[in-house]
N, C-alpha and C. Protein backbone atom coordinates (compact mmCIF):
# COMPACT_ATOMS: atom_id res chain seq x y z
N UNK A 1 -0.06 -28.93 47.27
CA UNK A 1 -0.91 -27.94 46.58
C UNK A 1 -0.07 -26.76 46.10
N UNK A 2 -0.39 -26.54 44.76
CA UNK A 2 0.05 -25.15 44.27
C UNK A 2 -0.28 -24.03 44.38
N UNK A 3 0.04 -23.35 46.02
CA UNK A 3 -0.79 -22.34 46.41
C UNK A 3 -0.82 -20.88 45.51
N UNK A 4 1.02 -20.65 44.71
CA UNK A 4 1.31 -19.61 44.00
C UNK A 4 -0.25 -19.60 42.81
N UNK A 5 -0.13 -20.95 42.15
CA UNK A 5 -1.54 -21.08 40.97
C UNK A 5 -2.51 -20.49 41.59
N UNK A 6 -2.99 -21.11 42.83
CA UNK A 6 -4.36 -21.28 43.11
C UNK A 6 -4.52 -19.49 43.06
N UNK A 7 -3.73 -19.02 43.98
CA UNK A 7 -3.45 -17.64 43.42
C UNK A 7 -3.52 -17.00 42.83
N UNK A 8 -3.20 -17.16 41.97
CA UNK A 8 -3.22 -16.93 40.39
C UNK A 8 -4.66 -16.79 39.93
N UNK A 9 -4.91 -17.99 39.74
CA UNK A 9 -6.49 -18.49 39.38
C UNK A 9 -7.08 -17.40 39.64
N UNK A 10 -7.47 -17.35 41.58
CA UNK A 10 -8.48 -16.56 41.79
C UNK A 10 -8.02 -14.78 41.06
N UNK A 11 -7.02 -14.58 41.42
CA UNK A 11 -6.67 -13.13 40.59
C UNK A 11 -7.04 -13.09 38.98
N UNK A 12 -7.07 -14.26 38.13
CA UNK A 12 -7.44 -14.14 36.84
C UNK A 12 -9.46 -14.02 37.12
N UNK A 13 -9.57 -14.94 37.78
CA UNK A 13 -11.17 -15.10 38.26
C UNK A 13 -12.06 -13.47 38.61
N UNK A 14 -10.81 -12.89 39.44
CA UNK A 14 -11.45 -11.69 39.83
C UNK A 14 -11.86 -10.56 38.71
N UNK A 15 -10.52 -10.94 37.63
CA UNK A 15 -10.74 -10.00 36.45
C UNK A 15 -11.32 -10.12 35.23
N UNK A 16 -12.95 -11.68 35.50
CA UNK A 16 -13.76 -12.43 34.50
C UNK A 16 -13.04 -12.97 33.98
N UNK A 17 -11.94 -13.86 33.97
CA UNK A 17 -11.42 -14.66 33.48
C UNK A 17 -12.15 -16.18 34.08
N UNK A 18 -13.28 -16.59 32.67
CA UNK A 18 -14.01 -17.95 32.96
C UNK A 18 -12.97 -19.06 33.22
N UNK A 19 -12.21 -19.11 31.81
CA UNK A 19 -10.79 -20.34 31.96
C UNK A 19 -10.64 -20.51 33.24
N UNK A 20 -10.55 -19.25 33.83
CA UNK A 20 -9.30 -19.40 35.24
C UNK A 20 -10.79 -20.53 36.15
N UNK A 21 -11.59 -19.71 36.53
CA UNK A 21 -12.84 -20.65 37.07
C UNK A 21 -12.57 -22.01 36.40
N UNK A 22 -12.84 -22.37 35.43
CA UNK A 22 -12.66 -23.75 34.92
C UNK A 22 -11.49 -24.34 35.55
N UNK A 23 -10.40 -23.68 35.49
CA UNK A 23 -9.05 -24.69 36.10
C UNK A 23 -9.38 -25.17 37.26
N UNK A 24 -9.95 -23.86 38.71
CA UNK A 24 -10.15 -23.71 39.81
C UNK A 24 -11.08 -24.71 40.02
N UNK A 25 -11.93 -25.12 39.25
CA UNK A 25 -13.12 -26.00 39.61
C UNK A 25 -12.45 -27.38 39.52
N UNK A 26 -11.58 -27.35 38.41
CA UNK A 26 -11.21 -28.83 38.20
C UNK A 26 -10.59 -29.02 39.36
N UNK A 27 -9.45 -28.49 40.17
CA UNK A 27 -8.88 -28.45 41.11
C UNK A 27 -9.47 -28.94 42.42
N UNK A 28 -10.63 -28.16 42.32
CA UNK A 28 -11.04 -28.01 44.06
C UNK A 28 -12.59 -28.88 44.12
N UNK A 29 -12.97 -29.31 42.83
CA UNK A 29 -14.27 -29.70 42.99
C UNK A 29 -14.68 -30.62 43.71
N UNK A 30 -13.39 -31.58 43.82
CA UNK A 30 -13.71 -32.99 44.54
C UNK A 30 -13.43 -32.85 45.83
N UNK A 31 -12.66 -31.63 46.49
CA UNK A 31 -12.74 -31.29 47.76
C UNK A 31 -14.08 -30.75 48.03
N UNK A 32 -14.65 -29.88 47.73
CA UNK A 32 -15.74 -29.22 48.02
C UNK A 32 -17.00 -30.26 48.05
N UNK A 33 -16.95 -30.58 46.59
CA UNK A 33 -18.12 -32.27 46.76
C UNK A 33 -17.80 -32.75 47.99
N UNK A 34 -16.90 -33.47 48.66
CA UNK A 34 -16.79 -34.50 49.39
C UNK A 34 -16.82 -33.88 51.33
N UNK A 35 -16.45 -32.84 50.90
CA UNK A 35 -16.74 -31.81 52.36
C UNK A 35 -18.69 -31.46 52.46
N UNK A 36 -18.66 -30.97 51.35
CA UNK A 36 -20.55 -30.86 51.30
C UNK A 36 -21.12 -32.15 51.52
N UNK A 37 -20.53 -33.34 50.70
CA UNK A 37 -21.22 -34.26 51.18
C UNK A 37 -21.15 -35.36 52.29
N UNK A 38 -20.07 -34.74 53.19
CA UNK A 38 -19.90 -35.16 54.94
C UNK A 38 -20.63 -34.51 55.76
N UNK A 39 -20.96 -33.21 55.26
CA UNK A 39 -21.69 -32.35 56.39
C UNK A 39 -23.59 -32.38 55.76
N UNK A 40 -23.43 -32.72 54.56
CA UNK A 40 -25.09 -32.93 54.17
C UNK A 40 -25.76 -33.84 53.87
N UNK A 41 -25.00 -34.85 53.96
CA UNK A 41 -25.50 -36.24 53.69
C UNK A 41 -26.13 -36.73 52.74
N UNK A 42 -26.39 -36.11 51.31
CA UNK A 42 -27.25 -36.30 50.58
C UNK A 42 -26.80 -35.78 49.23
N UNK A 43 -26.46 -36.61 47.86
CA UNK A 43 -25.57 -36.34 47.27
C UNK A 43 -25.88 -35.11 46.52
N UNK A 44 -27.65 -35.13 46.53
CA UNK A 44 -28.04 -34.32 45.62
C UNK A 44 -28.11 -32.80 45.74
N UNK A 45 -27.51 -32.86 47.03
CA UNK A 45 -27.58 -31.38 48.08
C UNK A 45 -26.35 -31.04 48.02
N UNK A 46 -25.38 -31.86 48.28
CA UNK A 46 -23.98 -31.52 48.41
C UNK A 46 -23.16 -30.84 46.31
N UNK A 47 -23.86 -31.88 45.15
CA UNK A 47 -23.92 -31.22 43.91
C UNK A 47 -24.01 -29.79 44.12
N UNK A 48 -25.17 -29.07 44.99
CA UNK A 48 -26.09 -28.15 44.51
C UNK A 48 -25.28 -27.17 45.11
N UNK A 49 -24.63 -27.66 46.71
CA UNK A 49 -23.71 -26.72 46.99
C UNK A 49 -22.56 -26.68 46.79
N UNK A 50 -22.32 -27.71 45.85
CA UNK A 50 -21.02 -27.77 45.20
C UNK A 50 -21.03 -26.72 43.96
N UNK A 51 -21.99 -26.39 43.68
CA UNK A 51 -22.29 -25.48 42.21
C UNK A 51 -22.14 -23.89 42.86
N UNK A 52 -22.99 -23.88 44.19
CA UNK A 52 -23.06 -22.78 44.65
C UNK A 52 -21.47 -22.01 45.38
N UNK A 53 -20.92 -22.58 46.13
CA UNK A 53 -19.52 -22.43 45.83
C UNK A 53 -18.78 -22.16 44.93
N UNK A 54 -18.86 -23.13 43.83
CA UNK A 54 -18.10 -22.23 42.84
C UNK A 54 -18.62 -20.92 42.28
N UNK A 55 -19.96 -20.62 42.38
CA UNK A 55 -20.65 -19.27 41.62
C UNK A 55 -20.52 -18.26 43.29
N UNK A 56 -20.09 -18.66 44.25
CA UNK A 56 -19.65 -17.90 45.15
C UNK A 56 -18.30 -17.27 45.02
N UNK A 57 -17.18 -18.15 44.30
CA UNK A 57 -15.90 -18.32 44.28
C UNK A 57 -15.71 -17.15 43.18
N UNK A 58 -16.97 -17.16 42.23
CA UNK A 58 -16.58 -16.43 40.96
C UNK A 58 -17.06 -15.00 41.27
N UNK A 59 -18.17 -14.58 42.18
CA UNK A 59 -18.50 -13.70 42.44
C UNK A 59 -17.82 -12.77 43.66
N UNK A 60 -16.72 -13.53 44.40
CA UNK A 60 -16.25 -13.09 45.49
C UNK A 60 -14.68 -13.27 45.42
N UNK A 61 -14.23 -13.09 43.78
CA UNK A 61 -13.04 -13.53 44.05
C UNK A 61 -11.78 -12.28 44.61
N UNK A 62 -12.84 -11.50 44.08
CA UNK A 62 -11.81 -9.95 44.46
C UNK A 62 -11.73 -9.82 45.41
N UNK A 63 -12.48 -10.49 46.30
CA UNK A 63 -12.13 -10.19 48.30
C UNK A 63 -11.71 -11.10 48.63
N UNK A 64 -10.95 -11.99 47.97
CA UNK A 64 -9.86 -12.64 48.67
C UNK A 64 -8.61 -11.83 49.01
N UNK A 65 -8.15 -11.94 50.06
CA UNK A 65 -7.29 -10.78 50.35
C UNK A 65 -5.96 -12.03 50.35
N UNK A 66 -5.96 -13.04 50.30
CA UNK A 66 -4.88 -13.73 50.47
C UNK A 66 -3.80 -13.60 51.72
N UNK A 67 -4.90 -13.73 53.12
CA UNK A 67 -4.36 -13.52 54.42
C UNK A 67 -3.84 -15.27 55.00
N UNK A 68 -4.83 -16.29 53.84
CA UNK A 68 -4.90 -17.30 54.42
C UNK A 68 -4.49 -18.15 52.87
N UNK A 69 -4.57 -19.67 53.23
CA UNK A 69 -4.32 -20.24 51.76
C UNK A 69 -5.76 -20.13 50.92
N UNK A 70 -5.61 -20.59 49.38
CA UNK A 70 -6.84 -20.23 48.63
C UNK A 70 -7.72 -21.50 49.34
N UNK A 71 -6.95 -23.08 49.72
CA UNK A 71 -7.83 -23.70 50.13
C UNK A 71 -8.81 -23.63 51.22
N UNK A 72 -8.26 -23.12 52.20
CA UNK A 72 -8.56 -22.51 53.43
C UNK A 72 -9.74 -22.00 53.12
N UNK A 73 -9.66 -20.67 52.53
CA UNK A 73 -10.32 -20.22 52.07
C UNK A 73 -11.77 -20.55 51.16
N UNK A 74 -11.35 -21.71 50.58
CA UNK A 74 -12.44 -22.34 49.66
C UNK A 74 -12.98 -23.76 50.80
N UNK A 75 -12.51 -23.78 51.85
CA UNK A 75 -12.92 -24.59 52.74
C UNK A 75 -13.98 -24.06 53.34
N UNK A 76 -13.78 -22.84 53.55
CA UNK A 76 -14.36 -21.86 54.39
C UNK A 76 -15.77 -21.50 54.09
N UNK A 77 -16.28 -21.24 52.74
CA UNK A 77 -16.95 -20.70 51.47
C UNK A 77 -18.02 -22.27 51.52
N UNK A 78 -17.28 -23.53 51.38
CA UNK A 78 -18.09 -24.59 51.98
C UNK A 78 -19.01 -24.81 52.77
N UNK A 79 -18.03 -24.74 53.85
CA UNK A 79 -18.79 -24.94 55.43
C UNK A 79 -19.81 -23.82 55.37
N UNK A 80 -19.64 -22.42 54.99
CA UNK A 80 -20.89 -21.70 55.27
C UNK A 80 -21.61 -21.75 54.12
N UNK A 81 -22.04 -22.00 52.90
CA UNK A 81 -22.71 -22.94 52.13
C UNK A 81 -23.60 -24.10 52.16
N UNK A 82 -22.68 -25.10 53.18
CA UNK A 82 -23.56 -26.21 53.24
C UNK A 82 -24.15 -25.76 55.15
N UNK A 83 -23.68 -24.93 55.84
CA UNK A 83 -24.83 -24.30 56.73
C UNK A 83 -26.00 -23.94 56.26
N UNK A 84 -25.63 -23.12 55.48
CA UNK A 84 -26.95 -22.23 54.73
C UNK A 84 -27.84 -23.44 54.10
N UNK A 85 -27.63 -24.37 53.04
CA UNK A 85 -28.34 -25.30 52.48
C UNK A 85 -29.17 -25.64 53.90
N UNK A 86 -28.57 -25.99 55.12
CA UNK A 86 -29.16 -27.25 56.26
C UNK A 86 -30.07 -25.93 57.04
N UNK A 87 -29.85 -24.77 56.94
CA UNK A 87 -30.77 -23.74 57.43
C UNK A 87 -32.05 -23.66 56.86
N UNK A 88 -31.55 -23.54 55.57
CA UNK A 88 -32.95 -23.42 54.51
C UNK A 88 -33.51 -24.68 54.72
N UNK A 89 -33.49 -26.21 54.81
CA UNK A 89 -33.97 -26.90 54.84
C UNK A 89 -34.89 -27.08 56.46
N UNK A 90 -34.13 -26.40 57.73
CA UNK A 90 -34.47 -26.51 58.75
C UNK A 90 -36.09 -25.49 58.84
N UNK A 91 -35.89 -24.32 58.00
CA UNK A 91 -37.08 -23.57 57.64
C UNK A 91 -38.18 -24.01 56.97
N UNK A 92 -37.96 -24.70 55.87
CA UNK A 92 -38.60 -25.53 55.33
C UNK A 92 -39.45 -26.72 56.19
N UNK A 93 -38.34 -27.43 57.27
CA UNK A 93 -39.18 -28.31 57.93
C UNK A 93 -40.44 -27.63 59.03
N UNK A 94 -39.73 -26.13 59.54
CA UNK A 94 -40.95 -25.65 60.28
C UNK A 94 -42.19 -25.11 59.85
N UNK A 95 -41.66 -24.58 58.53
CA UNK A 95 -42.89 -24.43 57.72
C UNK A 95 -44.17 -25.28 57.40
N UNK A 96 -43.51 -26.38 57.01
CA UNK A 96 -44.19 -27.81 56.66
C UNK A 96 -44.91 -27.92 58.31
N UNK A 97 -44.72 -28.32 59.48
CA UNK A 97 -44.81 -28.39 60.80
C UNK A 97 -46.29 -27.03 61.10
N UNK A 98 -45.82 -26.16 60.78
CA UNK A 98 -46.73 -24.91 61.00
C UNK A 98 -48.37 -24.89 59.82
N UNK A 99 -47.33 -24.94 58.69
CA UNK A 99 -48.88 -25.31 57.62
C UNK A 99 -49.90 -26.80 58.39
N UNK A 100 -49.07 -28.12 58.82
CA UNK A 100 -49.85 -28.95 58.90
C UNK A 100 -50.89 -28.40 60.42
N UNK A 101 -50.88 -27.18 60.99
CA UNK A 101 -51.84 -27.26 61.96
C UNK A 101 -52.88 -26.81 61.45
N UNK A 102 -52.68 -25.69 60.17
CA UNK A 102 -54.21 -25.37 59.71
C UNK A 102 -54.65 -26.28 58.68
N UNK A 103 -56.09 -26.88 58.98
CA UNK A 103 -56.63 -27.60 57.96
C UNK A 103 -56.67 -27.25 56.63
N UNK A 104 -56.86 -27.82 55.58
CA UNK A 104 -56.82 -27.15 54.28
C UNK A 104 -55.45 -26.58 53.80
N UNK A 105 -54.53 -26.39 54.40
CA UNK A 105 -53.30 -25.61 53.77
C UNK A 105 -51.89 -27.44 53.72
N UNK A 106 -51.71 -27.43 52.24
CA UNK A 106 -50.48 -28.36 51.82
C UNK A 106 -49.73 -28.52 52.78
N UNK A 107 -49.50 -29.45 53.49
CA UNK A 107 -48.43 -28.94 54.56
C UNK A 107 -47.13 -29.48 53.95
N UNK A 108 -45.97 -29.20 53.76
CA UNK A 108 -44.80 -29.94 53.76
C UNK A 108 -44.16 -30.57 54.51
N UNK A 109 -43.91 -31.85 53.63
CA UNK A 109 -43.73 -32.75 54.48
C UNK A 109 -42.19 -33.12 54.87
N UNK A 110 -41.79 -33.07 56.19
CA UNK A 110 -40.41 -33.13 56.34
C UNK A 110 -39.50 -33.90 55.73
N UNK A 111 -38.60 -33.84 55.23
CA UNK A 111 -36.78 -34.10 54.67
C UNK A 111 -36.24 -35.34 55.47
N UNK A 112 -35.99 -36.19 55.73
CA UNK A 112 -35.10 -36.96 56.55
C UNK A 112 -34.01 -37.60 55.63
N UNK A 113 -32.82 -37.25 56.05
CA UNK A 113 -31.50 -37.25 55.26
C UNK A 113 -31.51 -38.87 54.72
N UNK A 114 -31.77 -38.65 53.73
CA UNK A 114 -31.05 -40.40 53.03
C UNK A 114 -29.64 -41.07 53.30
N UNK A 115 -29.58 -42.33 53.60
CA UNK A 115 -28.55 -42.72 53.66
C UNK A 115 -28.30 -43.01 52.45
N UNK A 116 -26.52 -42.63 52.56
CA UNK A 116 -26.05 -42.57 51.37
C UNK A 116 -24.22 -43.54 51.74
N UNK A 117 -23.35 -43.52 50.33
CA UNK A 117 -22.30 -44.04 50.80
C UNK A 117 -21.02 -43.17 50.52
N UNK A 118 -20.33 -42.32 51.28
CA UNK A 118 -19.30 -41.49 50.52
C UNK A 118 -18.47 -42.08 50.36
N UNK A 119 -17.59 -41.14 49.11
CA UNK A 119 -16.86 -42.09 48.13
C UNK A 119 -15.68 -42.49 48.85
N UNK A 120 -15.64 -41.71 50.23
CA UNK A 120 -14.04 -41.81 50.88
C UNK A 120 -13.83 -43.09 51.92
N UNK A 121 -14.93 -43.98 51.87
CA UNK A 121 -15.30 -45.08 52.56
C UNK A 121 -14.77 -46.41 51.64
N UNK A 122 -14.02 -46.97 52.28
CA UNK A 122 -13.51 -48.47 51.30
C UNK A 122 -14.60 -49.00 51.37
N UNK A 123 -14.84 -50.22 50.55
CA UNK A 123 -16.34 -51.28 50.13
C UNK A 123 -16.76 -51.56 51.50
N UNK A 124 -15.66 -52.51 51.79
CA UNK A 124 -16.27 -53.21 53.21
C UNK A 124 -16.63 -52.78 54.19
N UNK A 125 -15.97 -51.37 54.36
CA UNK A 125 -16.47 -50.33 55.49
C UNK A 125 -18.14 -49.56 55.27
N UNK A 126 -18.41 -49.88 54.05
CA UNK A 126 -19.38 -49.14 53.98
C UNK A 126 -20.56 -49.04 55.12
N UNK A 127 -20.93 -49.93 55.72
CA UNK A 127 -21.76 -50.16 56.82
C UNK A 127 -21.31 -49.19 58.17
N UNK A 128 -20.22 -49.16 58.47
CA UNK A 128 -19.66 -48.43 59.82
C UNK A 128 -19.88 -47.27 58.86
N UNK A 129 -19.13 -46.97 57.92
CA UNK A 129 -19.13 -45.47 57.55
C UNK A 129 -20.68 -44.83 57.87
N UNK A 130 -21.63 -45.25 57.16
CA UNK A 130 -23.18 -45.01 57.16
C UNK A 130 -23.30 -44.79 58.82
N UNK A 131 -23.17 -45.41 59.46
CA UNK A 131 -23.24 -45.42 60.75
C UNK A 131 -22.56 -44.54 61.03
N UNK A 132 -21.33 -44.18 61.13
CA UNK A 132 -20.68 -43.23 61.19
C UNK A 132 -20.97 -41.49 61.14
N UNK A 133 -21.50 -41.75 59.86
CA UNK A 133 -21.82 -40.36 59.52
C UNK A 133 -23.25 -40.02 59.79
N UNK A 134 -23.75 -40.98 59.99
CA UNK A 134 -25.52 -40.61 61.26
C UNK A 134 -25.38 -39.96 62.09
N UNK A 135 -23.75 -40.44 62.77
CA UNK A 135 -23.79 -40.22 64.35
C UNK A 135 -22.91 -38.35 64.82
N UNK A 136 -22.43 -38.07 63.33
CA UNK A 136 -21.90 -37.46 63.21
C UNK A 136 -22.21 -36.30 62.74
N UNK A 137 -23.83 -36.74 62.38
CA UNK A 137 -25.07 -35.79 61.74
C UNK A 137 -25.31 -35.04 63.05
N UNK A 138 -25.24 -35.60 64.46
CA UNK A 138 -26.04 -35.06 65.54
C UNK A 138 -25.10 -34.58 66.33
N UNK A 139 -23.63 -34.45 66.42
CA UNK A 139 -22.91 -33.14 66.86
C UNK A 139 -23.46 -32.07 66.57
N UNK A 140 -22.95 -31.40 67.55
CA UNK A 140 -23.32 -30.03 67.47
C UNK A 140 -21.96 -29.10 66.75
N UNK A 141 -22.95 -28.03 66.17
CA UNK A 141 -22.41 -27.61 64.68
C UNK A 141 -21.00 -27.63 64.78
N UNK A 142 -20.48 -26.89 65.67
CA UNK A 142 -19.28 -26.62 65.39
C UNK A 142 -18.32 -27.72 65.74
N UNK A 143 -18.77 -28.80 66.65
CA UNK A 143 -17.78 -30.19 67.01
C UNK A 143 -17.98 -30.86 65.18
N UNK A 144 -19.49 -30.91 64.51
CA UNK A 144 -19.12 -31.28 63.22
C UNK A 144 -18.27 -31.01 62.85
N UNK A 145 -18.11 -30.04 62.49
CA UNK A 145 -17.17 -28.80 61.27
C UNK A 145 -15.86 -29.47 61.27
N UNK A 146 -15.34 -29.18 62.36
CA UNK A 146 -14.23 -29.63 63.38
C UNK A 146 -13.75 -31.32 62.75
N UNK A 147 -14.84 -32.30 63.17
CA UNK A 147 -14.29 -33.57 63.37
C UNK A 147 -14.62 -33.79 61.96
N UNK A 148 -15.22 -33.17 60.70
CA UNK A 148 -15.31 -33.66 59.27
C UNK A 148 -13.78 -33.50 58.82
N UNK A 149 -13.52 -31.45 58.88
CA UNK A 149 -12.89 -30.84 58.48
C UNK A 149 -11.03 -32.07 59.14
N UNK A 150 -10.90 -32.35 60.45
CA UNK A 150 -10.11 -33.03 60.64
C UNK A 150 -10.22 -34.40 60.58
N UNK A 151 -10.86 -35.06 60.24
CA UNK A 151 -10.95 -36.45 60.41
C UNK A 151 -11.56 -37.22 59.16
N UNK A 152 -12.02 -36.17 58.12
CA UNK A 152 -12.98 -36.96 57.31
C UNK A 152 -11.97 -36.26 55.92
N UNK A 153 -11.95 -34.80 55.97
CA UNK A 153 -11.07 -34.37 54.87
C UNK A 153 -9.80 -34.11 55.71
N UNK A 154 -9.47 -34.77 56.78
CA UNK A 154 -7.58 -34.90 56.92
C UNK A 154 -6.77 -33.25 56.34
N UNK A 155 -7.72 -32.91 57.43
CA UNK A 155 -6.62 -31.34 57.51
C UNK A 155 -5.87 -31.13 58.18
N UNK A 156 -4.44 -30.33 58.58
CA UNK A 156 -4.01 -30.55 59.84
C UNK A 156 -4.57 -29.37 60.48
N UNK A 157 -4.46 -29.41 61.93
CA UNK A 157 -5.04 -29.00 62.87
C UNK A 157 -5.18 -27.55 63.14
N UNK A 158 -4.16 -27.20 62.47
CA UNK A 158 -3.50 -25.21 62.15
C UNK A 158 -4.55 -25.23 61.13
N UNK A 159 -4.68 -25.56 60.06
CA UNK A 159 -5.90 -25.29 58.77
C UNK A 159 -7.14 -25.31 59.45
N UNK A 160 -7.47 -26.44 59.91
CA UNK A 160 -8.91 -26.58 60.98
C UNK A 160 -9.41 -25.21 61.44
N UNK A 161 -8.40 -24.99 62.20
CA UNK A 161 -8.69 -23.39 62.63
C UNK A 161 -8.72 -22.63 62.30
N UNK A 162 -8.02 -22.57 61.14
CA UNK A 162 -7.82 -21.08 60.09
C UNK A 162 -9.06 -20.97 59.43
N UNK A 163 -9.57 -22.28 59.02
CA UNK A 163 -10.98 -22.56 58.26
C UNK A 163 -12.14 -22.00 58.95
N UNK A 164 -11.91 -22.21 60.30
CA UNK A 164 -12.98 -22.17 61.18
C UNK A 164 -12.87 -20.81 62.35
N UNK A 165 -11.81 -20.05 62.03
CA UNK A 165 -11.58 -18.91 62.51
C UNK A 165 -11.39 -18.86 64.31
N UNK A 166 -10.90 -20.35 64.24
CA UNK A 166 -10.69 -19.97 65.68
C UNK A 166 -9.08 -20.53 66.41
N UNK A 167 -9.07 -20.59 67.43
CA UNK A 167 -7.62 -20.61 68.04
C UNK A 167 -7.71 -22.72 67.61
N UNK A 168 -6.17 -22.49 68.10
CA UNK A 168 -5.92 -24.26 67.84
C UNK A 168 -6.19 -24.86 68.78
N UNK A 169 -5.92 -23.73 70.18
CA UNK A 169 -6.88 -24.49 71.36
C UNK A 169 -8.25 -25.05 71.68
N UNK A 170 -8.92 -24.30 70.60
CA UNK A 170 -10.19 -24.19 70.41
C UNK A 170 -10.78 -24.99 69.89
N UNK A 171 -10.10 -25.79 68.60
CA UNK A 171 -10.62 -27.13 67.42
C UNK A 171 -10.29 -27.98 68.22
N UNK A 172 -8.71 -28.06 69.02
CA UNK A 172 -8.60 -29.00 69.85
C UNK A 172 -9.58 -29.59 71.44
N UNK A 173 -10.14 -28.46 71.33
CA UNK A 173 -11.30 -29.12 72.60
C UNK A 173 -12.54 -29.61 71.77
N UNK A 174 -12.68 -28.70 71.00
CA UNK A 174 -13.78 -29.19 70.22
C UNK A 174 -13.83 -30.41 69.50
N UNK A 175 -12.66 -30.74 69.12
CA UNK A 175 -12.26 -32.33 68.74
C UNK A 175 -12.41 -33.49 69.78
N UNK A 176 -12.30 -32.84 70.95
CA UNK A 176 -11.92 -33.82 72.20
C UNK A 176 -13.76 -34.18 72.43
N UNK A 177 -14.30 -33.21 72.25
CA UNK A 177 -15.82 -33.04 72.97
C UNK A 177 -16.43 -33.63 71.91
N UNK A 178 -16.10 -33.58 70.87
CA UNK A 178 -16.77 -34.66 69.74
C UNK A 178 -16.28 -35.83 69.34
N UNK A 179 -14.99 -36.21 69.71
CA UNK A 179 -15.11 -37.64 69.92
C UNK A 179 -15.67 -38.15 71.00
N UNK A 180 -15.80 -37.94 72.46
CA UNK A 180 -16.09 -37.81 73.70
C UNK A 180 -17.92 -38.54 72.79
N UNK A 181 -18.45 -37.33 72.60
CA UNK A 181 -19.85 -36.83 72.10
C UNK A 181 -19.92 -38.90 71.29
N UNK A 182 -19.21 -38.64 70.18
CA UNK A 182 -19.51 -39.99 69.13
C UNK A 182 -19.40 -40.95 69.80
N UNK A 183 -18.25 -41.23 70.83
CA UNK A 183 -18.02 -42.53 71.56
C UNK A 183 -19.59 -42.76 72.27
N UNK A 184 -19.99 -41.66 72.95
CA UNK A 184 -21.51 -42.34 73.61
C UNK A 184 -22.01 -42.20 72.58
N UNK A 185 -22.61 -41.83 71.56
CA UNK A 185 -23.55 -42.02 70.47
C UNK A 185 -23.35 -43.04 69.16
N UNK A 186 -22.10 -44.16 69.56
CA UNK A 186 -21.98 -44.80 69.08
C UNK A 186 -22.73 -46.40 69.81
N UNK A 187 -22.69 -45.98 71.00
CA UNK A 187 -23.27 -47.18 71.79
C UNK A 187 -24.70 -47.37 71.51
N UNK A 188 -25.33 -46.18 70.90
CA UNK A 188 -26.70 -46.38 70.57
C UNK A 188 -27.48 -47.15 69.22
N UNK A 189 -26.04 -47.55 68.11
CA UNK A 189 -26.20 -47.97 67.50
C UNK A 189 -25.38 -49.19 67.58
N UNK A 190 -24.77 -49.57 68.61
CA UNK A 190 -24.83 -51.24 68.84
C UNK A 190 -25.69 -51.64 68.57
N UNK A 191 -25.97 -53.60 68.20
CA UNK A 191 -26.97 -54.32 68.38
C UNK A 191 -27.08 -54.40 70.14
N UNK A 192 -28.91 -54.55 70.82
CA UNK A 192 -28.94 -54.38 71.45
C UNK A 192 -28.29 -55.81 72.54
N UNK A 193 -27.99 -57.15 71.40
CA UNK A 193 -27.74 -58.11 72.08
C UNK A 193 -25.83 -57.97 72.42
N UNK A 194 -25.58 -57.17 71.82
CA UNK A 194 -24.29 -56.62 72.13
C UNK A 194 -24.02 -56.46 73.76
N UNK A 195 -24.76 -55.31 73.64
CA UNK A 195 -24.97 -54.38 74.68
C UNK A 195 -25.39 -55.28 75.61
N UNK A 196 -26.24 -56.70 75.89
CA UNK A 196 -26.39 -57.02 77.32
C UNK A 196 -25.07 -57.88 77.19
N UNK A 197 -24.65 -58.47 76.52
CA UNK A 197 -23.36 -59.21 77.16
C UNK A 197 -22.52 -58.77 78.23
């Protein structure tokens, strides 16, 4: 990566320079897509916060202080993005939940994540992947973050943390506790004739 550009970019970005946004998007879009759509499962959500990121990127470019890399940084802008999307949707589901007790009021009706196939999955894998990323839906937040950010977009382990603002000791347990976590929540999606052998 051309961190001097990316640099660049955002400093032209900060001073309304659209071009510079255009380069930046071409650059980073297919990271951001493919991170939104590990942690949201749903392509049409991960687009939406793929859009919202960049109109974050354009509105916040002057406070990049350049303590960290621009990717880092645009990793970062992600993950709390596609939180926010899975918040708003989590509100949404209690809402829906709360309207259906009074009679007469629309209730909304809950969201359940579509299975989908990401693009970073070879053909034949597609089946484990799906499976995969179910099981990976039900970590808890921050072992997600963690085991996408390292295992799904192949960061190394110093970025992980920088992304995620915490020590390396820290991603590293949290890595340990979410594979730990997937290994039993993978047994639940054995076939069950598996499982008595």
């Amino acid at each position: 990566m051309d961190i001097a550009l990316h640099r660049k970019l955002l400093e032209d970005i900060s001073k309304g320079k659209e071009t510079a946004l255009a380069e930046l998007y071409g650059i980073f879009k297919g990271m951001v897509y493919n991170t939104a759509l590990s942690y949201l499962q749903d392509q049409h959500a991960a687009e939406e916060v793929t859009q919202d990121v960049f109109v974050k990127i354009y509105q916040g470019a002057s406070s990049f202080e350049g303590k960290s890399a621009p990717s880092t940084w645009i990793y970062r802008i992600t993950i709390n993005k596609a939180k926010d999307y899975l918040d708003y949707q989590k509100r949404q589901k209690r809402f829906g939940f709360v309207s259906s007790l009074f009679p007469g009021d629309e209730a909304a009706k809950p969201i359940d994540l579509p299975v989908f196939d990401h693009p970073g999955a070879i053909l034949e894998n597609k089946e484990n992947a799906r499976i995969l990323f179910q099981v990976i839906d039900l970590l808890p937040e921050q072992q997600k973050t963690a085991f996408i950010l390292s295992y799904v977009e192949d960061l190394a382990r110093q970025e992980v943390a920088d992304v995620m603002e915490l020590s390396l000791k820290a991603v590293e347990s949290l890595l340990q506790r979410a594979k730990n976590n997937l290994r039993k929540k993978l047994e639940d999606f054995r076939p069950q004739s598996r499982r008595n052998k």
